[in-house]
C-alpha atoms as a PDB file:
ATOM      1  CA  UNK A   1      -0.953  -5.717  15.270  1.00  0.00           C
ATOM      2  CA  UNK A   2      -0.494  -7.759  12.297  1.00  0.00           C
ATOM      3  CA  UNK A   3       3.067  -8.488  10.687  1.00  0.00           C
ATOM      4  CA  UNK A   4       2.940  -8.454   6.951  1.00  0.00           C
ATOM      5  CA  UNK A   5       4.909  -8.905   3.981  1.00  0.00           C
ATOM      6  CA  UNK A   6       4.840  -5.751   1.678  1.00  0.00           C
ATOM      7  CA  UNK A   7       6.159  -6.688  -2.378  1.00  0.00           C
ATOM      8  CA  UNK A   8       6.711  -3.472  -3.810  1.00  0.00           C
ATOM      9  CA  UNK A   9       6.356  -3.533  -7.852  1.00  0.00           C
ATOM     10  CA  UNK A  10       7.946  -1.060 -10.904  1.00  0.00           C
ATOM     11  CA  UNK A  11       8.172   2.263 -10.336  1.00  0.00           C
ATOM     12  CA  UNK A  12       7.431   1.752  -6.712  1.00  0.00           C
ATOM     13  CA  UNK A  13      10.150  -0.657  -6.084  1.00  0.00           C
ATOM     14  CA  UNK A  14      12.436   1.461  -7.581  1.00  0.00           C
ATOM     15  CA  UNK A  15      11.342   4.941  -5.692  1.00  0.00           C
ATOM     16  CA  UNK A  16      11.554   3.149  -2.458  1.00  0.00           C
ATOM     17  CA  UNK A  17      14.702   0.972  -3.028  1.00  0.00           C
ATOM     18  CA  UNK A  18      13.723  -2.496  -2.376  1.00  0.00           C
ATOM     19  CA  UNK A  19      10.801  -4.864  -2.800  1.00  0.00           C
ATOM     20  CA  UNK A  20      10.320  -6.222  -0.036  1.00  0.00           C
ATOM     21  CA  UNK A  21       9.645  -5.826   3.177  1.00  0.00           C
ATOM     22  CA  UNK A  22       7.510  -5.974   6.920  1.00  0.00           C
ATOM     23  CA  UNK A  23       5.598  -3.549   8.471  1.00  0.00           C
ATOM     24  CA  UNK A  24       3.565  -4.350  11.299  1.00  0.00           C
ATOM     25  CA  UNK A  25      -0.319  -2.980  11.402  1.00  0.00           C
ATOM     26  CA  UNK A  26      -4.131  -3.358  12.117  1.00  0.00           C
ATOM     27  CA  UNK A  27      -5.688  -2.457   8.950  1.00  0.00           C
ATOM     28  CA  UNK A  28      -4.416  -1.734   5.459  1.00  0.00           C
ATOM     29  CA  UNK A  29      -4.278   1.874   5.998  1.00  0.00           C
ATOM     30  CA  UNK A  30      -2.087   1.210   8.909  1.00  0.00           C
ATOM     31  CA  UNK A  31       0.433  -0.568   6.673  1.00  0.00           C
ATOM     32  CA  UNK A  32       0.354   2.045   4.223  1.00  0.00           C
ATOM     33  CA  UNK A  33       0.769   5.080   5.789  1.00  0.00           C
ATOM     34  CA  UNK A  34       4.002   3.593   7.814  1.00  0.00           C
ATOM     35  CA  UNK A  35       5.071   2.533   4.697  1.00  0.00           C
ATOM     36  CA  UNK A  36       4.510   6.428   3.104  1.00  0.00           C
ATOM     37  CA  UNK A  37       6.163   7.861   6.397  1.00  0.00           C
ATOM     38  CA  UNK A  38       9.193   5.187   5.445  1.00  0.00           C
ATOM     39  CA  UNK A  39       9.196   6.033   1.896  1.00  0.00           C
ATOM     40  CA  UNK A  40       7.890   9.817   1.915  1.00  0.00           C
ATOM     41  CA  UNK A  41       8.589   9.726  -1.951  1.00  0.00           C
ATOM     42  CA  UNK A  42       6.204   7.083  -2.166  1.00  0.00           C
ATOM     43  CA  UNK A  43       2.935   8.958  -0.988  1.00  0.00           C
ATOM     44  CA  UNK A  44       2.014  10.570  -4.012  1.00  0.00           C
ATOM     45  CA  UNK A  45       2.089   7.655  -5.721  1.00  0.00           C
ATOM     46  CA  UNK A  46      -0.440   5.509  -3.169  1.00  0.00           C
ATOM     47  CA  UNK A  47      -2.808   9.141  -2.168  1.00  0.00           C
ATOM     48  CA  UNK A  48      -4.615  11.341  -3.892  1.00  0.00           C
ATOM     49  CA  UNK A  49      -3.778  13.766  -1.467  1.00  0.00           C
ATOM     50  CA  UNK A  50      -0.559  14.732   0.669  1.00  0.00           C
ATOM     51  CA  UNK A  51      -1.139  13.720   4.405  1.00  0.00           C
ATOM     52  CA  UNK A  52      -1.392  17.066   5.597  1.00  0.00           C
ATOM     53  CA  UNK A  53      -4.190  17.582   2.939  1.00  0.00           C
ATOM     54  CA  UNK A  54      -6.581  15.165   3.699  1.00  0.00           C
ATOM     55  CA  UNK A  55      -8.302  14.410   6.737  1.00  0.00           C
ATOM     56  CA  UNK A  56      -9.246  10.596   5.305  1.00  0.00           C
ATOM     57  CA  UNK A  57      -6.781   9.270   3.304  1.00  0.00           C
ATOM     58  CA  UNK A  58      -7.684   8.296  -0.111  1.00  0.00           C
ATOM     59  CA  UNK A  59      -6.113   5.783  -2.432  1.00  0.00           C
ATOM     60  CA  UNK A  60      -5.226   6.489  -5.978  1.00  0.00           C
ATOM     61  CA  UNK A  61      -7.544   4.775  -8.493  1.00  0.00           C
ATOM     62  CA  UNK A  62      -4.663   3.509 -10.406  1.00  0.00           C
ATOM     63  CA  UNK A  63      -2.781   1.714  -7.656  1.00  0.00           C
ATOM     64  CA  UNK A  64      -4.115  -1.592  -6.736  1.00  0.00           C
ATOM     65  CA  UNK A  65      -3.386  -3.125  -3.630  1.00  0.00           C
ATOM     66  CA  UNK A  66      -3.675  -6.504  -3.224  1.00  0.00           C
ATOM     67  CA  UNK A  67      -4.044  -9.262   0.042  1.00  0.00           C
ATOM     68  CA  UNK A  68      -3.072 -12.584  -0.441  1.00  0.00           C
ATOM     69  CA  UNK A  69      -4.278 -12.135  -3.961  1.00  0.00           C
ATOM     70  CA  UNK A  70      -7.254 -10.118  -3.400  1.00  0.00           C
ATOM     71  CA  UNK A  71      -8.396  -6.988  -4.322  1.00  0.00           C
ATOM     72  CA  UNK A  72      -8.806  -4.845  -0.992  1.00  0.00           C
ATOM     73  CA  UNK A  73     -11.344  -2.713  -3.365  1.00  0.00           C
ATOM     74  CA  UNK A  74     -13.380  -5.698  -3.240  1.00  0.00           C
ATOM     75  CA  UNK A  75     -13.170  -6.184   0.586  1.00  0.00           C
ATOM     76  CA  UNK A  76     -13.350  -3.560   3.282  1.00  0.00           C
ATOM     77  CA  UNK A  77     -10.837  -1.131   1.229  1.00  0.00           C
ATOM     78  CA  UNK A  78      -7.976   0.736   3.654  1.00  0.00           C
ATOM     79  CA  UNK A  79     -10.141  -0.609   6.078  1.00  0.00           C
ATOM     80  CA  UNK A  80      -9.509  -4.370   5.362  1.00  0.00           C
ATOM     81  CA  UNK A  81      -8.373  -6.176   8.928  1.00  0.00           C
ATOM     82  CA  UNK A  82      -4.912  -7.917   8.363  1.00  0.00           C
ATOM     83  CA  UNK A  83      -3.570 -10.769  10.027  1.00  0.00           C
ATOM     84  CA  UNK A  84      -0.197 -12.228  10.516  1.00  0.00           C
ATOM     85  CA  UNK A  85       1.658 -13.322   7.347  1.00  0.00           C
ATOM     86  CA  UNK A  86      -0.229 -11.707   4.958  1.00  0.00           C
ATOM     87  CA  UNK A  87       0.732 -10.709   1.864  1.00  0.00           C
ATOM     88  CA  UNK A  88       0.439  -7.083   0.650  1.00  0.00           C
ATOM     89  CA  UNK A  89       1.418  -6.711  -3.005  1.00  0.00           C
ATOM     90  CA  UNK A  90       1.208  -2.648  -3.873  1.00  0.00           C
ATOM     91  CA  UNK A  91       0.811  -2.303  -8.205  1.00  0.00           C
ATOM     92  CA  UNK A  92       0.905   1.066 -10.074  1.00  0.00           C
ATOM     93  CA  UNK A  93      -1.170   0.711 -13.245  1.00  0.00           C
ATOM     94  CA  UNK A  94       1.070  -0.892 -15.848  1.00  0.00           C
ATOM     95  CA  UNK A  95       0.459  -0.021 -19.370  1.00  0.00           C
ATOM     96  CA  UNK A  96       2.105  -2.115 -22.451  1.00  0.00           C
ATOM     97  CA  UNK A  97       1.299  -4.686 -25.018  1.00  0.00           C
END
């Protein structure tokens, strides 16, 4: 199990309290579900679906979740292997001008 760094932006930060901090975990998914079952308010932001709804979780097109940087859309999604010290940055969709 990987230990990560989790940065928690706008309306996320501010549902969940803080924005920052570790959760250990294999894969992405891993890291986000303990992070949903930490901050319960938090899942309906991340899901499409409630836990008990779906059988595969399923992120929200709007939220972008990032690793070291990247995209994990443009790696192996919630499936995306972490390692230790990583950097998971979790973004709503931000609107403005």
């Amino acid at each position: 199990m990987a230990e990560v760094k989790i940065k928690l932006f706008a309306n996320l930060r501010e549902k969940a309290g803080t924005s920052e901090l570790q959760i250990s975990g294999e894969k992405v998914i891993d890291v986000l579900l303990s992070l949903t079952e930490k901050y319960p308010e938090l899942e309906s932001l991340i899901f499409e679906q409630s836990e008990e709804e779906r059988e595969t979780p399923v992120m929200c097109g709007s939220i972008n979740v990032l690793i070291n940087g990247n995209n994990v859309r443009h790696l192996d999604g919630l499936d995306t292997l972490l390692s230790d010290g990583d950097e998971l940055a979790v973004l709503p969709p931000v609107s403005g001008g």
